[in-house]
Protein backbone atom coordinates (compact mmCIF):
# COMPACT_ATOMS: atom_id res chain seq x y z
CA UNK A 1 -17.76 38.90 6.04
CA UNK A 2 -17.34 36.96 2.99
CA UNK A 3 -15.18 37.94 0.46
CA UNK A 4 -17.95 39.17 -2.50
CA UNK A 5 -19.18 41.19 -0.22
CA UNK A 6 -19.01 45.19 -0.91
CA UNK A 7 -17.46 47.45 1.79
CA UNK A 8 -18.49 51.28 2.22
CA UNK A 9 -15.83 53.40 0.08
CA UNK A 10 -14.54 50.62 -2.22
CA UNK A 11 -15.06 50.13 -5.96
CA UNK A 12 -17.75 47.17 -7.19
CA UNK A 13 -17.76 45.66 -10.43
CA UNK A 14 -13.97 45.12 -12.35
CA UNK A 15 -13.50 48.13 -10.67
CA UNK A 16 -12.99 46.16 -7.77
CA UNK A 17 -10.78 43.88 -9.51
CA UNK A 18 -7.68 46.83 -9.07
CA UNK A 19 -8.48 48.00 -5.93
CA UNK A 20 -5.67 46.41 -2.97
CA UNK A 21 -8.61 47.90 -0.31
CA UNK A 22 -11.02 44.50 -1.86
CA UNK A 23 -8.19 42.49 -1.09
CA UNK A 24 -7.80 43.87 2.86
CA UNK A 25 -10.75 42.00 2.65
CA UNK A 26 -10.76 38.52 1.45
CA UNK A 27 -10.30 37.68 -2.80
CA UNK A 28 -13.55 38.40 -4.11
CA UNK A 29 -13.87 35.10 -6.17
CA UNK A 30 -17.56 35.86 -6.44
CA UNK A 31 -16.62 38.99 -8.49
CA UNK A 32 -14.14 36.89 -10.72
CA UNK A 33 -16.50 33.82 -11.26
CA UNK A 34 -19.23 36.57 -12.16
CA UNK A 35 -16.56 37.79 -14.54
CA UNK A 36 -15.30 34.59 -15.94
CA UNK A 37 -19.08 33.88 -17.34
CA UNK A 38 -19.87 37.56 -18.73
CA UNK A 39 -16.67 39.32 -19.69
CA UNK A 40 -13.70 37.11 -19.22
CA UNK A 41 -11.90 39.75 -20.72
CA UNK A 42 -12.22 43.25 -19.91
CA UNK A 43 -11.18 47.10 -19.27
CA UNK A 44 -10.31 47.59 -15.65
CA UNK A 45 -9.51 51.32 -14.41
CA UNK A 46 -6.63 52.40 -12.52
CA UNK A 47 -8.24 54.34 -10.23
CA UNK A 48 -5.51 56.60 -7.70
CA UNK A 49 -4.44 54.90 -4.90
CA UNK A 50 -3.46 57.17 -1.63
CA UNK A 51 -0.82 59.20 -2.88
CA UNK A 52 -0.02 56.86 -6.07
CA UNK A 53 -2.07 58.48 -9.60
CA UNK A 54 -4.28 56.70 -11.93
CA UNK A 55 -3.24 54.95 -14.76
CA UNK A 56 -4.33 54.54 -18.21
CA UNK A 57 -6.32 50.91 -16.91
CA UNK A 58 -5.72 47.55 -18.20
CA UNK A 59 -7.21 44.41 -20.11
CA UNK A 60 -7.64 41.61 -17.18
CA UNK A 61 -8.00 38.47 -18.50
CA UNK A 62 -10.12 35.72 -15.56
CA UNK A 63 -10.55 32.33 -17.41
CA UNK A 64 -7.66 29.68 -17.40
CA UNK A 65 -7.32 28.97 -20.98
CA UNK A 66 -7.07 32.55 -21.57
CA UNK A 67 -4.70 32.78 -18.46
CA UNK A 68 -2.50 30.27 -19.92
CA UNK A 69 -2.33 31.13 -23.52
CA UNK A 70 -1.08 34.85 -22.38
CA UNK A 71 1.37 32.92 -20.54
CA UNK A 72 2.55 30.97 -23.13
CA UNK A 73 2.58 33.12 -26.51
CA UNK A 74 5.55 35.68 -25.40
CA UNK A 75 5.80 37.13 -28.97
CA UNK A 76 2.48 38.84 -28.37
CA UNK A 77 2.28 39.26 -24.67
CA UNK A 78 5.91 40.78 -23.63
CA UNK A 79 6.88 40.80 -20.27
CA UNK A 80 9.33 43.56 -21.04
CA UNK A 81 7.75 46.26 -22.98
CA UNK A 82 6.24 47.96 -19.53
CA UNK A 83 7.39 44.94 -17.02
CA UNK A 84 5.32 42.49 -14.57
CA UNK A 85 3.66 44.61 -12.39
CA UNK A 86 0.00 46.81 -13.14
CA UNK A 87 1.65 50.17 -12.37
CA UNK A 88 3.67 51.68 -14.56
CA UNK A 89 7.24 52.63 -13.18
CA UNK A 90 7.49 56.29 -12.77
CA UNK A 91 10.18 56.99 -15.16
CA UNK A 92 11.55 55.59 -18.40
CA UNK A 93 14.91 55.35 -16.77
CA UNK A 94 13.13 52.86 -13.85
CA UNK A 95 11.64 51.40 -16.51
CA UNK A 96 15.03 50.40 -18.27
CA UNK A 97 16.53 49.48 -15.08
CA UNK A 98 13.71 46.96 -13.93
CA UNK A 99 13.22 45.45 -17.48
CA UNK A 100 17.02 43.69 -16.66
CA UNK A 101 15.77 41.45 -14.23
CA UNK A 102 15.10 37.73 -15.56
CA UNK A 103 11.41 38.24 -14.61
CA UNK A 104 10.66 40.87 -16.91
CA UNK A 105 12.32 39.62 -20.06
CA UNK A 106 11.46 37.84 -23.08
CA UNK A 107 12.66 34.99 -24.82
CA UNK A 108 15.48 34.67 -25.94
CA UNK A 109 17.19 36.91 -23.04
CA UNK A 110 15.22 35.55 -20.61
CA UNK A 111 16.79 31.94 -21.26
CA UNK A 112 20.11 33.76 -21.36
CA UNK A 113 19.26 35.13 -17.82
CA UNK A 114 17.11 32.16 -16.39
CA UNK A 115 20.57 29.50 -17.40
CA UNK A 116 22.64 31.20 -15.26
CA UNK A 117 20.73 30.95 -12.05
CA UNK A 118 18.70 27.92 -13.07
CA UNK A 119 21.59 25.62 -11.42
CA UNK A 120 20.80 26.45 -7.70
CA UNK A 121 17.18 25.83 -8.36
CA UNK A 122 17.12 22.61 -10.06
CA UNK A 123 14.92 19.32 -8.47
CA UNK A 124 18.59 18.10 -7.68
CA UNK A 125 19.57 21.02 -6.24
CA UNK A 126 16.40 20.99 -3.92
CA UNK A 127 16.52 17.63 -2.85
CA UNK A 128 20.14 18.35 -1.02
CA UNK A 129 18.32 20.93 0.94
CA UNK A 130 14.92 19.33 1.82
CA UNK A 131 16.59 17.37 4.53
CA UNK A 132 17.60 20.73 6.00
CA UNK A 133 14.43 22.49 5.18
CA UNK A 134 12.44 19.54 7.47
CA UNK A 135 14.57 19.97 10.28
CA UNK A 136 14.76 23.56 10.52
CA UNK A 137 10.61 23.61 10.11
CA UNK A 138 10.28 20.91 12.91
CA UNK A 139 12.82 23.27 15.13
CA UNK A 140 10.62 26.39 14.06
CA UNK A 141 7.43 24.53 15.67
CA UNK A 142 9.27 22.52 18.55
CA UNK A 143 10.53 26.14 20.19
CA UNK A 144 6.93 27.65 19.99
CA UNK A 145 5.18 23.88 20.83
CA UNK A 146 5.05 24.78 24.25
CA UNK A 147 3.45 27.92 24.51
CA UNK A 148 0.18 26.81 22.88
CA UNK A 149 -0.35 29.81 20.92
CA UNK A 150 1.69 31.29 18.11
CA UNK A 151 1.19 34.16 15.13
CA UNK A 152 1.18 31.77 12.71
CA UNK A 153 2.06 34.37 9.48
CA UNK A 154 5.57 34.87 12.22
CA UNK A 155 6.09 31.13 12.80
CA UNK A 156 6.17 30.71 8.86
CA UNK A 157 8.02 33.32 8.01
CA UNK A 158 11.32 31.88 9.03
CA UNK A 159 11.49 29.30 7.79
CA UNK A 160 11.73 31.05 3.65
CA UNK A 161 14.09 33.93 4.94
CA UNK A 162 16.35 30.57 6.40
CA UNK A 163 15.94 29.58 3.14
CA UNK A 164 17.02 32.17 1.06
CA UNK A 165 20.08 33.06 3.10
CA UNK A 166 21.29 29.73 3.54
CA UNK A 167 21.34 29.41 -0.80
CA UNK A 168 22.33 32.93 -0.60
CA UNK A 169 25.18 32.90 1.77
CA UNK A 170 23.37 35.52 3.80
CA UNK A 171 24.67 35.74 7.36
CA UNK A 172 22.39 34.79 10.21
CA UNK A 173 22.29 38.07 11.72
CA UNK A 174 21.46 39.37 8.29
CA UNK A 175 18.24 37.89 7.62
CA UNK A 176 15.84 40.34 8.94
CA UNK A 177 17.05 42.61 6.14
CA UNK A 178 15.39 40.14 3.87
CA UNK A 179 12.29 40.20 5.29
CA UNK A 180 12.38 44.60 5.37
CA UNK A 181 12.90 44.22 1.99
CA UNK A 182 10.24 42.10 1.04
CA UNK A 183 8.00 44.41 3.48
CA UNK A 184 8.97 47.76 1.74
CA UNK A 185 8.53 46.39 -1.91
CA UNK A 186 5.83 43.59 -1.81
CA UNK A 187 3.58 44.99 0.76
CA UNK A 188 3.93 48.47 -0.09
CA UNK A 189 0.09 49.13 -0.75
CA UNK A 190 -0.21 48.25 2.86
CA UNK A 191 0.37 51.18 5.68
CA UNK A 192 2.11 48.41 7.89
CA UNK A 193 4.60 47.15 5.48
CA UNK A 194 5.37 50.41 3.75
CA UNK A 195 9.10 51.46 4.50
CA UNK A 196 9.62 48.69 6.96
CA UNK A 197 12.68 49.29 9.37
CA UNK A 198 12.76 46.33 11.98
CA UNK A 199 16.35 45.08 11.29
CA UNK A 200 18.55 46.49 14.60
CA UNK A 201 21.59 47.73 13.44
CA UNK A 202 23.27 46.86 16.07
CA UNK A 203 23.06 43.19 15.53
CA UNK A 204 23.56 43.26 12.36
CA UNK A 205 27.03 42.11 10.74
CA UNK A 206 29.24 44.88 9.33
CA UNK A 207 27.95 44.34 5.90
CA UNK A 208 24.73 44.80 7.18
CA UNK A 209 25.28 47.98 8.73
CA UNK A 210 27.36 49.06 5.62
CA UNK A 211 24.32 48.38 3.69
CA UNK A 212 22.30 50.66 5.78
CA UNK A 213 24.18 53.76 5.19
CA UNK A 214 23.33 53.45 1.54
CA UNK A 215 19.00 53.26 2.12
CA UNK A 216 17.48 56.52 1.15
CA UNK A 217 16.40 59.36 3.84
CA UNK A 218 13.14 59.38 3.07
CA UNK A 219 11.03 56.87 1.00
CA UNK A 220 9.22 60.87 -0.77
CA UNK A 221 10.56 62.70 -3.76
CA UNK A 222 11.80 66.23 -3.44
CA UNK A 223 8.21 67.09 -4.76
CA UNK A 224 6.19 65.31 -1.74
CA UNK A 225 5.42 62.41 -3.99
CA UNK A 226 6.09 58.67 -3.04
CA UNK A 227 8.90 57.01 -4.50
CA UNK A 228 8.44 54.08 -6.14
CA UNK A 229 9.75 51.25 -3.59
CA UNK A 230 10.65 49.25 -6.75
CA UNK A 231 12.70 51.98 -8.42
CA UNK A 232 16.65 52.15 -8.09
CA UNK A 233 16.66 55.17 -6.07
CA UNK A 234 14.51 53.05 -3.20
CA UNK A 235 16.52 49.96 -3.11
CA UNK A 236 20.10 51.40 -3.16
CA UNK A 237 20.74 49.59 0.49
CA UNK A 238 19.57 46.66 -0.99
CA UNK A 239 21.87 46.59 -3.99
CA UNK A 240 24.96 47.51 -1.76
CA UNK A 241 24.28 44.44 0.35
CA UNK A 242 23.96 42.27 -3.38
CA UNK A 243 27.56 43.49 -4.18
CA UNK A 244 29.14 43.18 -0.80
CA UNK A 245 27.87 39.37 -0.42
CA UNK A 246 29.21 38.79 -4.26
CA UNK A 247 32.41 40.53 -2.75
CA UNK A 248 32.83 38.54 0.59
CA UNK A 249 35.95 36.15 0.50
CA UNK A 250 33.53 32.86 0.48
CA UNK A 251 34.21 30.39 -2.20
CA UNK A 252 31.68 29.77 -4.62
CA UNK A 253 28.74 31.65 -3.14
CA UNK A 254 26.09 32.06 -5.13
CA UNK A 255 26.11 35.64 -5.89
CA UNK A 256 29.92 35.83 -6.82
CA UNK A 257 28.80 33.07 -9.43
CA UNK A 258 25.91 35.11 -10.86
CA UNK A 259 28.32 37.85 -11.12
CA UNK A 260 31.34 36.05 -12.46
CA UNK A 261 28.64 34.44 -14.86
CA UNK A 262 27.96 37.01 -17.31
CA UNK A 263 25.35 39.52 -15.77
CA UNK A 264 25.48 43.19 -16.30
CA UNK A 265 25.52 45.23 -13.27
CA UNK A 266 21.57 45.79 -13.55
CA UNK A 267 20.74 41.81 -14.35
CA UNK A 268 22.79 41.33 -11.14
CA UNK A 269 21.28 43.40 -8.84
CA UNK A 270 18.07 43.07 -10.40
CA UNK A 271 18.49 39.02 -9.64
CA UNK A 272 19.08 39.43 -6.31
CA UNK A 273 15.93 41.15 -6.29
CA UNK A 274 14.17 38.76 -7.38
CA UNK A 275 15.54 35.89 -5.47
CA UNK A 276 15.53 37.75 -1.83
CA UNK A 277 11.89 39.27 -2.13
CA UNK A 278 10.44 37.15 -4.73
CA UNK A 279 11.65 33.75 -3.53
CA UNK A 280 10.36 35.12 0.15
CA UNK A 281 7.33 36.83 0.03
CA UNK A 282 5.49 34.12 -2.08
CA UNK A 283 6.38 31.43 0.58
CA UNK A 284 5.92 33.67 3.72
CA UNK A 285 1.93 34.73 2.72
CA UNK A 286 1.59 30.79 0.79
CA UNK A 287 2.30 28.74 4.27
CA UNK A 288 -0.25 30.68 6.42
CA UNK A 289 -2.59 30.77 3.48
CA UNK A 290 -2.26 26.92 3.52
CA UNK A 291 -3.16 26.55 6.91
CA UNK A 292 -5.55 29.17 6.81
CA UNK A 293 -7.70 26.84 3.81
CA UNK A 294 -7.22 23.94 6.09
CA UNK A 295 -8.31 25.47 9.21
CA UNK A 296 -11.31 26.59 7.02
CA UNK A 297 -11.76 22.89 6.41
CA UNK A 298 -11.24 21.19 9.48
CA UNK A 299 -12.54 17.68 7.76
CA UNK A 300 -9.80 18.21 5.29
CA UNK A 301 -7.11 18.96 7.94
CA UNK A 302 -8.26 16.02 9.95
CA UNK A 303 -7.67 13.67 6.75
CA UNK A 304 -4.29 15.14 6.27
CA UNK A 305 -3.66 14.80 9.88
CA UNK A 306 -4.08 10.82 9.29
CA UNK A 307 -3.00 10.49 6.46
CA UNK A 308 0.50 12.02 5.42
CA UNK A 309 0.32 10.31 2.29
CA UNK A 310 -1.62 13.28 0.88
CA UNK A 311 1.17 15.41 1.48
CA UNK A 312 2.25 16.32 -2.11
CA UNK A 313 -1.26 16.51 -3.13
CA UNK A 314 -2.26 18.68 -0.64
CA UNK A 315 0.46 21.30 -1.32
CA UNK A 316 -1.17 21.15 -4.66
CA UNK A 317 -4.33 22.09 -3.26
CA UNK A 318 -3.04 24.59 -0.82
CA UNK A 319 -1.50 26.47 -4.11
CA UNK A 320 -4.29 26.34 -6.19
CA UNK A 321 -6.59 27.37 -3.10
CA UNK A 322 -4.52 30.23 -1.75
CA UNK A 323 -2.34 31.46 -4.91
CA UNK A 324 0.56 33.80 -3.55
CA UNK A 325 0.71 35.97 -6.44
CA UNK A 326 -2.90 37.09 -7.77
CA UNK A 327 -1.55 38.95 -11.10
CA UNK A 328 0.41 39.08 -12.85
CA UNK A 329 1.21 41.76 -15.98
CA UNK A 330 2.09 41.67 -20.00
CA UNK A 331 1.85 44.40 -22.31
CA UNK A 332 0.65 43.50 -26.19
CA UNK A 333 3.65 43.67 -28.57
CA UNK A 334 0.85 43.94 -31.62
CA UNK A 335 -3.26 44.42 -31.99
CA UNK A 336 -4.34 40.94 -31.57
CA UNK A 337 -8.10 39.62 -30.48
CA UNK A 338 -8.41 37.91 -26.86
CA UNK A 339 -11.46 36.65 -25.60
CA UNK A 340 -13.41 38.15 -28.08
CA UNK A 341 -12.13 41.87 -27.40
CA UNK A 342 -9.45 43.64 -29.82
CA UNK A 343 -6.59 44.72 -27.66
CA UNK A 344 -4.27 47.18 -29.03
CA UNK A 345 -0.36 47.44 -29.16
CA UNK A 346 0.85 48.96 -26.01
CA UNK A 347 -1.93 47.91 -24.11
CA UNK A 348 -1.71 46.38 -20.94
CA UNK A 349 -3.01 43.15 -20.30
CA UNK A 350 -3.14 41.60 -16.54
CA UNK A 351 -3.98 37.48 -15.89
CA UNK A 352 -5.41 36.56 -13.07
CA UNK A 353 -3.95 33.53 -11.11
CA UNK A 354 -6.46 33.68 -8.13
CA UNK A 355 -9.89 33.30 -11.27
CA UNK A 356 -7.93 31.22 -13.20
CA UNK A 357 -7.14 28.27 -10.74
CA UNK A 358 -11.06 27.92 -9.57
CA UNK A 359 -11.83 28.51 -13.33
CA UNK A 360 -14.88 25.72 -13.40
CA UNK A 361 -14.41 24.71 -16.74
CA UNK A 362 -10.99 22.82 -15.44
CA UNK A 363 -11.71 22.53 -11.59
CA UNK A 364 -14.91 20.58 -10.50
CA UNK A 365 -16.22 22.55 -8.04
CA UNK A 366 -13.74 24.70 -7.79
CA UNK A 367 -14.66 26.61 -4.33
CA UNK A 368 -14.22 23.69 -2.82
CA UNK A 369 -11.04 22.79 -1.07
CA UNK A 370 -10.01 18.94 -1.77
CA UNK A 371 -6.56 17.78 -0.96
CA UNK A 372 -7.30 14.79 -3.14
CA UNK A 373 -8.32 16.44 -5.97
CA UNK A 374 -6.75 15.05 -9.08
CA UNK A 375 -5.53 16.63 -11.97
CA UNK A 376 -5.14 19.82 -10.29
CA UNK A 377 -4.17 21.83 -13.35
CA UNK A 378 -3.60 25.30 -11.38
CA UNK A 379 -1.14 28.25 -12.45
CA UNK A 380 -0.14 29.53 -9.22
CA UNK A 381 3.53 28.73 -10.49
CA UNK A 382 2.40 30.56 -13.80
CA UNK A 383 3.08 28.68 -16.99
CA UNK A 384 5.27 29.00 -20.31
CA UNK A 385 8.83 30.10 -20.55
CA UNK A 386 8.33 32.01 -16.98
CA UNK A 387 6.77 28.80 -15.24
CA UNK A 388 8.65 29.94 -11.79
CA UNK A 389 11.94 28.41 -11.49
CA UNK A 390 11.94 27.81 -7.16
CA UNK A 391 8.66 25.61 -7.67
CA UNK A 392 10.58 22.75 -6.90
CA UNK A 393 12.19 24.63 -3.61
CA UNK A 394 7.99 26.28 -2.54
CA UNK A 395 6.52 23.06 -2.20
CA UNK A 396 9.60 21.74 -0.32
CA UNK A 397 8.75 24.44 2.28
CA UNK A 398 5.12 24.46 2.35
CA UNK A 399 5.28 20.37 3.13
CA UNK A 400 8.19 20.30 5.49
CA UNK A 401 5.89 23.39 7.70
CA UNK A 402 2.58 21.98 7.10
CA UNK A 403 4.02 18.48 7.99
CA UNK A 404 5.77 19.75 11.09
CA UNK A 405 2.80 21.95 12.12
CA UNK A 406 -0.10 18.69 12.22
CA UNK A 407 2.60 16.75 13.77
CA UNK A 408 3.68 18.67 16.62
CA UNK A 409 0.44 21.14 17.84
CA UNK A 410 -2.55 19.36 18.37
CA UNK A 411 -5.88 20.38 18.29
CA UNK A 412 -4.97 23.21 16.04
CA UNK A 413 -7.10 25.73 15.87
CA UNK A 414 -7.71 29.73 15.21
CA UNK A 415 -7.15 32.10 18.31
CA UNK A 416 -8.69 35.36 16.45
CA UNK A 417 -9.40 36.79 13.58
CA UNK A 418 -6.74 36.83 10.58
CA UNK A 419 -5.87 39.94 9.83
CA UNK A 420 -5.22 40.03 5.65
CA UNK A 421 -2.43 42.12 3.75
CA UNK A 422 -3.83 45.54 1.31
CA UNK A 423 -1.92 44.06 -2.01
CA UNK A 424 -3.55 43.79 -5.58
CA UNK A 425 -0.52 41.37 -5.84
CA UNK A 426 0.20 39.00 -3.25
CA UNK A 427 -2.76 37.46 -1.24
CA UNK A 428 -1.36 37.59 2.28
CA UNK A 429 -1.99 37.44 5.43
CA UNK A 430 -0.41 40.10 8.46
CA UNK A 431 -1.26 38.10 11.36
CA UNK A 432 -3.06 34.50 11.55
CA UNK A 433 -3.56 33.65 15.86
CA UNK A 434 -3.73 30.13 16.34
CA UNK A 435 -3.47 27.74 19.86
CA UNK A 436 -3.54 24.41 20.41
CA UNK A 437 -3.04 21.90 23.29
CA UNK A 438 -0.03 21.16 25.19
CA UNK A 439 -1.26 18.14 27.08
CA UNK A 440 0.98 15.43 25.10
């Protein structure tokens, strides 16, 4: 079923736009070019969600140079005044705690914040670790080469938790922690990511297990309602494991820098945060999603297959094609007009990545999947003073396991039916079964 498609029991129109049960189902870039021609800008309801309430809706804004100039002018579009993501935290005091992480602040705190951790993230930086990030890819697809079949959304999902532990000086043992984490607060719309629990204590190291004794109980509120897995209260294992890895007698890790560099408790733990889910979950849905658009386009994968060349360009593709991050959120600091609709202070206001990058006033035919298309002027990576700073480190990953994957498993192809991720943030996929031959 193709993605523009309605399904019984979901919203159409911008309705649809909010709703993570469209996005179970493919991104409905019908709906968005629609959109894009005859109300780039407009009011989107927050319709209740399971046990999560409405909200007061939002301004969603589809066409790229709308997308972009949000982006850039941070005086009118503040990433702090109600944070990043479409739902409002539950409490002014979450509120307050969330707005210290790097991603929800404003010039000039964010450059404050964004300095400090900017040195393990620089082009430099990255190139010292693409040597290891190849060989750990091509070990990731040598041990399952054999078999002939793989989950494809597992496969990939190594190799960014290796990643992020290896700049983060998490232990080896550790590392399904990471991906919990990521489970519980990215994919929390989804009933098979909510409160994720597949680290086994018993192999974890003793920080690990320390960390454990801190999570909550129960992921409910003494009143039955959900809490919210970005809140405080639902990450306190989380933050426990951020201080204990600043506090472990290695020299120079990371996390004892951030600390020793100036952060308030909150920036600190918030920035671990944001590097161990953020840095994660983007990679672990972007890699399947790249093979996923190549697989689509088997006379595109067969021209990468011959000619590696393409590499870099493809990535390009691959990001603009399959965006990890669909949304993302700023709330207006003053009245101000955009796209031709007045938007008040206060109001929310939500760009859309996924529209905006196959926008046809910058992408000749922008459905169509080209990993030699040039410019390729997409936003995946956002834009402005919160362009993200581990672009250098995604595309590192995304070419070291695309390259390893047409290398090593030949004849490529699906085994079943990808199963997406419910998220009206990330565009993910749960499981993607592939096979291939194991004659060579």
């Amino acid at each position: 079923m193709s993605a523009h498609q309605t399904h019984p029991g979901t919203p159409v129109g911008p309705a649809a736009v909010f709703d993570p049960a469209t996005y179970a189902h493919g991104v409905p870039y019908a709906l968005f070019r629609e959109l894009r021609d005859r109300a780039p800008v407009c009011r989107v309801p927050e319709t209740a969600v399971g046990p999560w309430p409405p909200g007061p809706g939002y301004w969603a804004v589809f066409r790229h140079a709308d997308v972009k100039h949000v982006l850039r002018d941070t005086e009118t579009f503040s990433s702090h005044l109600g944070a990043t993501q479409i739902r409002d935290p539950d409490t002014e005091d979450d509120l307050d705690f969330v707005r210290a992480m790097m991603l929800n602040q404003d010039p000039p705190a964010h450059v404050r914040l964004r300095r400090i951790v900017a040195a393990a993230f620089t082009p430099r930086a990255t190139r010292k670790l693409e040597t290891a990030i190849e060989a750990r890819a091509r070990a990731l697809v040598e041990d399952v080469a054999g078999r002939g079949e793989a989950d494809y959304v597992e496969l990939a999902a190594d190799l960014p938790t290796w990643t992020l532990a290896h700049i983060l000086g998490v232990p080896e043992e550790d590392r399904r922690l990471l991906q919990d984490w990521s489970d519980r607060i990215i994919g929390y719309q989804d009933a098979d990511h909510a409160g994720a629990d597949t680290a086994d204590a018993a192999t974890l190291s003793p920080l690990g297990r320390a960390a454990l004794a801190h999570r909550p109980a129960a992921l409910l509120k003494p009143d039955g309602t959900p809490l919210n897995p970005r809140s405080p209260e639902a990450l306190t294992d989380m933050f426990a494991y951020a201080h204990g890895l600043a506090d472990a007698p290695r020299t120079g890790s990371v996390m004892a820098r951030m600390r020793e560099g100036g952060l308030t408790g909150a920036e600190f733990e918030n920035m671990f945060f944001l590097l161990a889910v953020a840095g994660n979950e983007t990679l672990r849905n972007g890699i399947p999603g790249g093979l996923h658009s190549l697989l689509d386009h088997p006379e595109q994968y067969e021209a990468l297959r011959r000619r590696p060349e393409l590499t870099d360009s493809a990535v390009e593709e691959v990001l603009r094609h399959w965006p990890p991050v669909l949304d993302i959120r700023r709330t207006a600091t003053r009245d101000t007009e955009l796209g031709g609709q007045h938007v008040r202070r206060g109001e929310k206001v939500v760009v859309y990545h996924a529209s905006a990058n196959r926008d046809e006033r910058v992408f000749p035919d922008p459905d169509r999947f080209d990993i030699t298309r040039t410019p390729n002027d997409h936003v995946s990576f956002g834009f402005g003073p919160h362009f993200c700073l581990g672009a250098h480190l995604a595309r590192a990953q995304i070419r070291a396991m695309l390259r390893a994957t047409l290398d090593r498993l030949p004849g490529l192809e699906r085994a079943g039916e990808p199963v997406r991720l419910t998220s009206n943030f990330q565009n993910g996929l749960k499981h993607l079964p592939v096979r291939w031959r194991t004659d060579r």
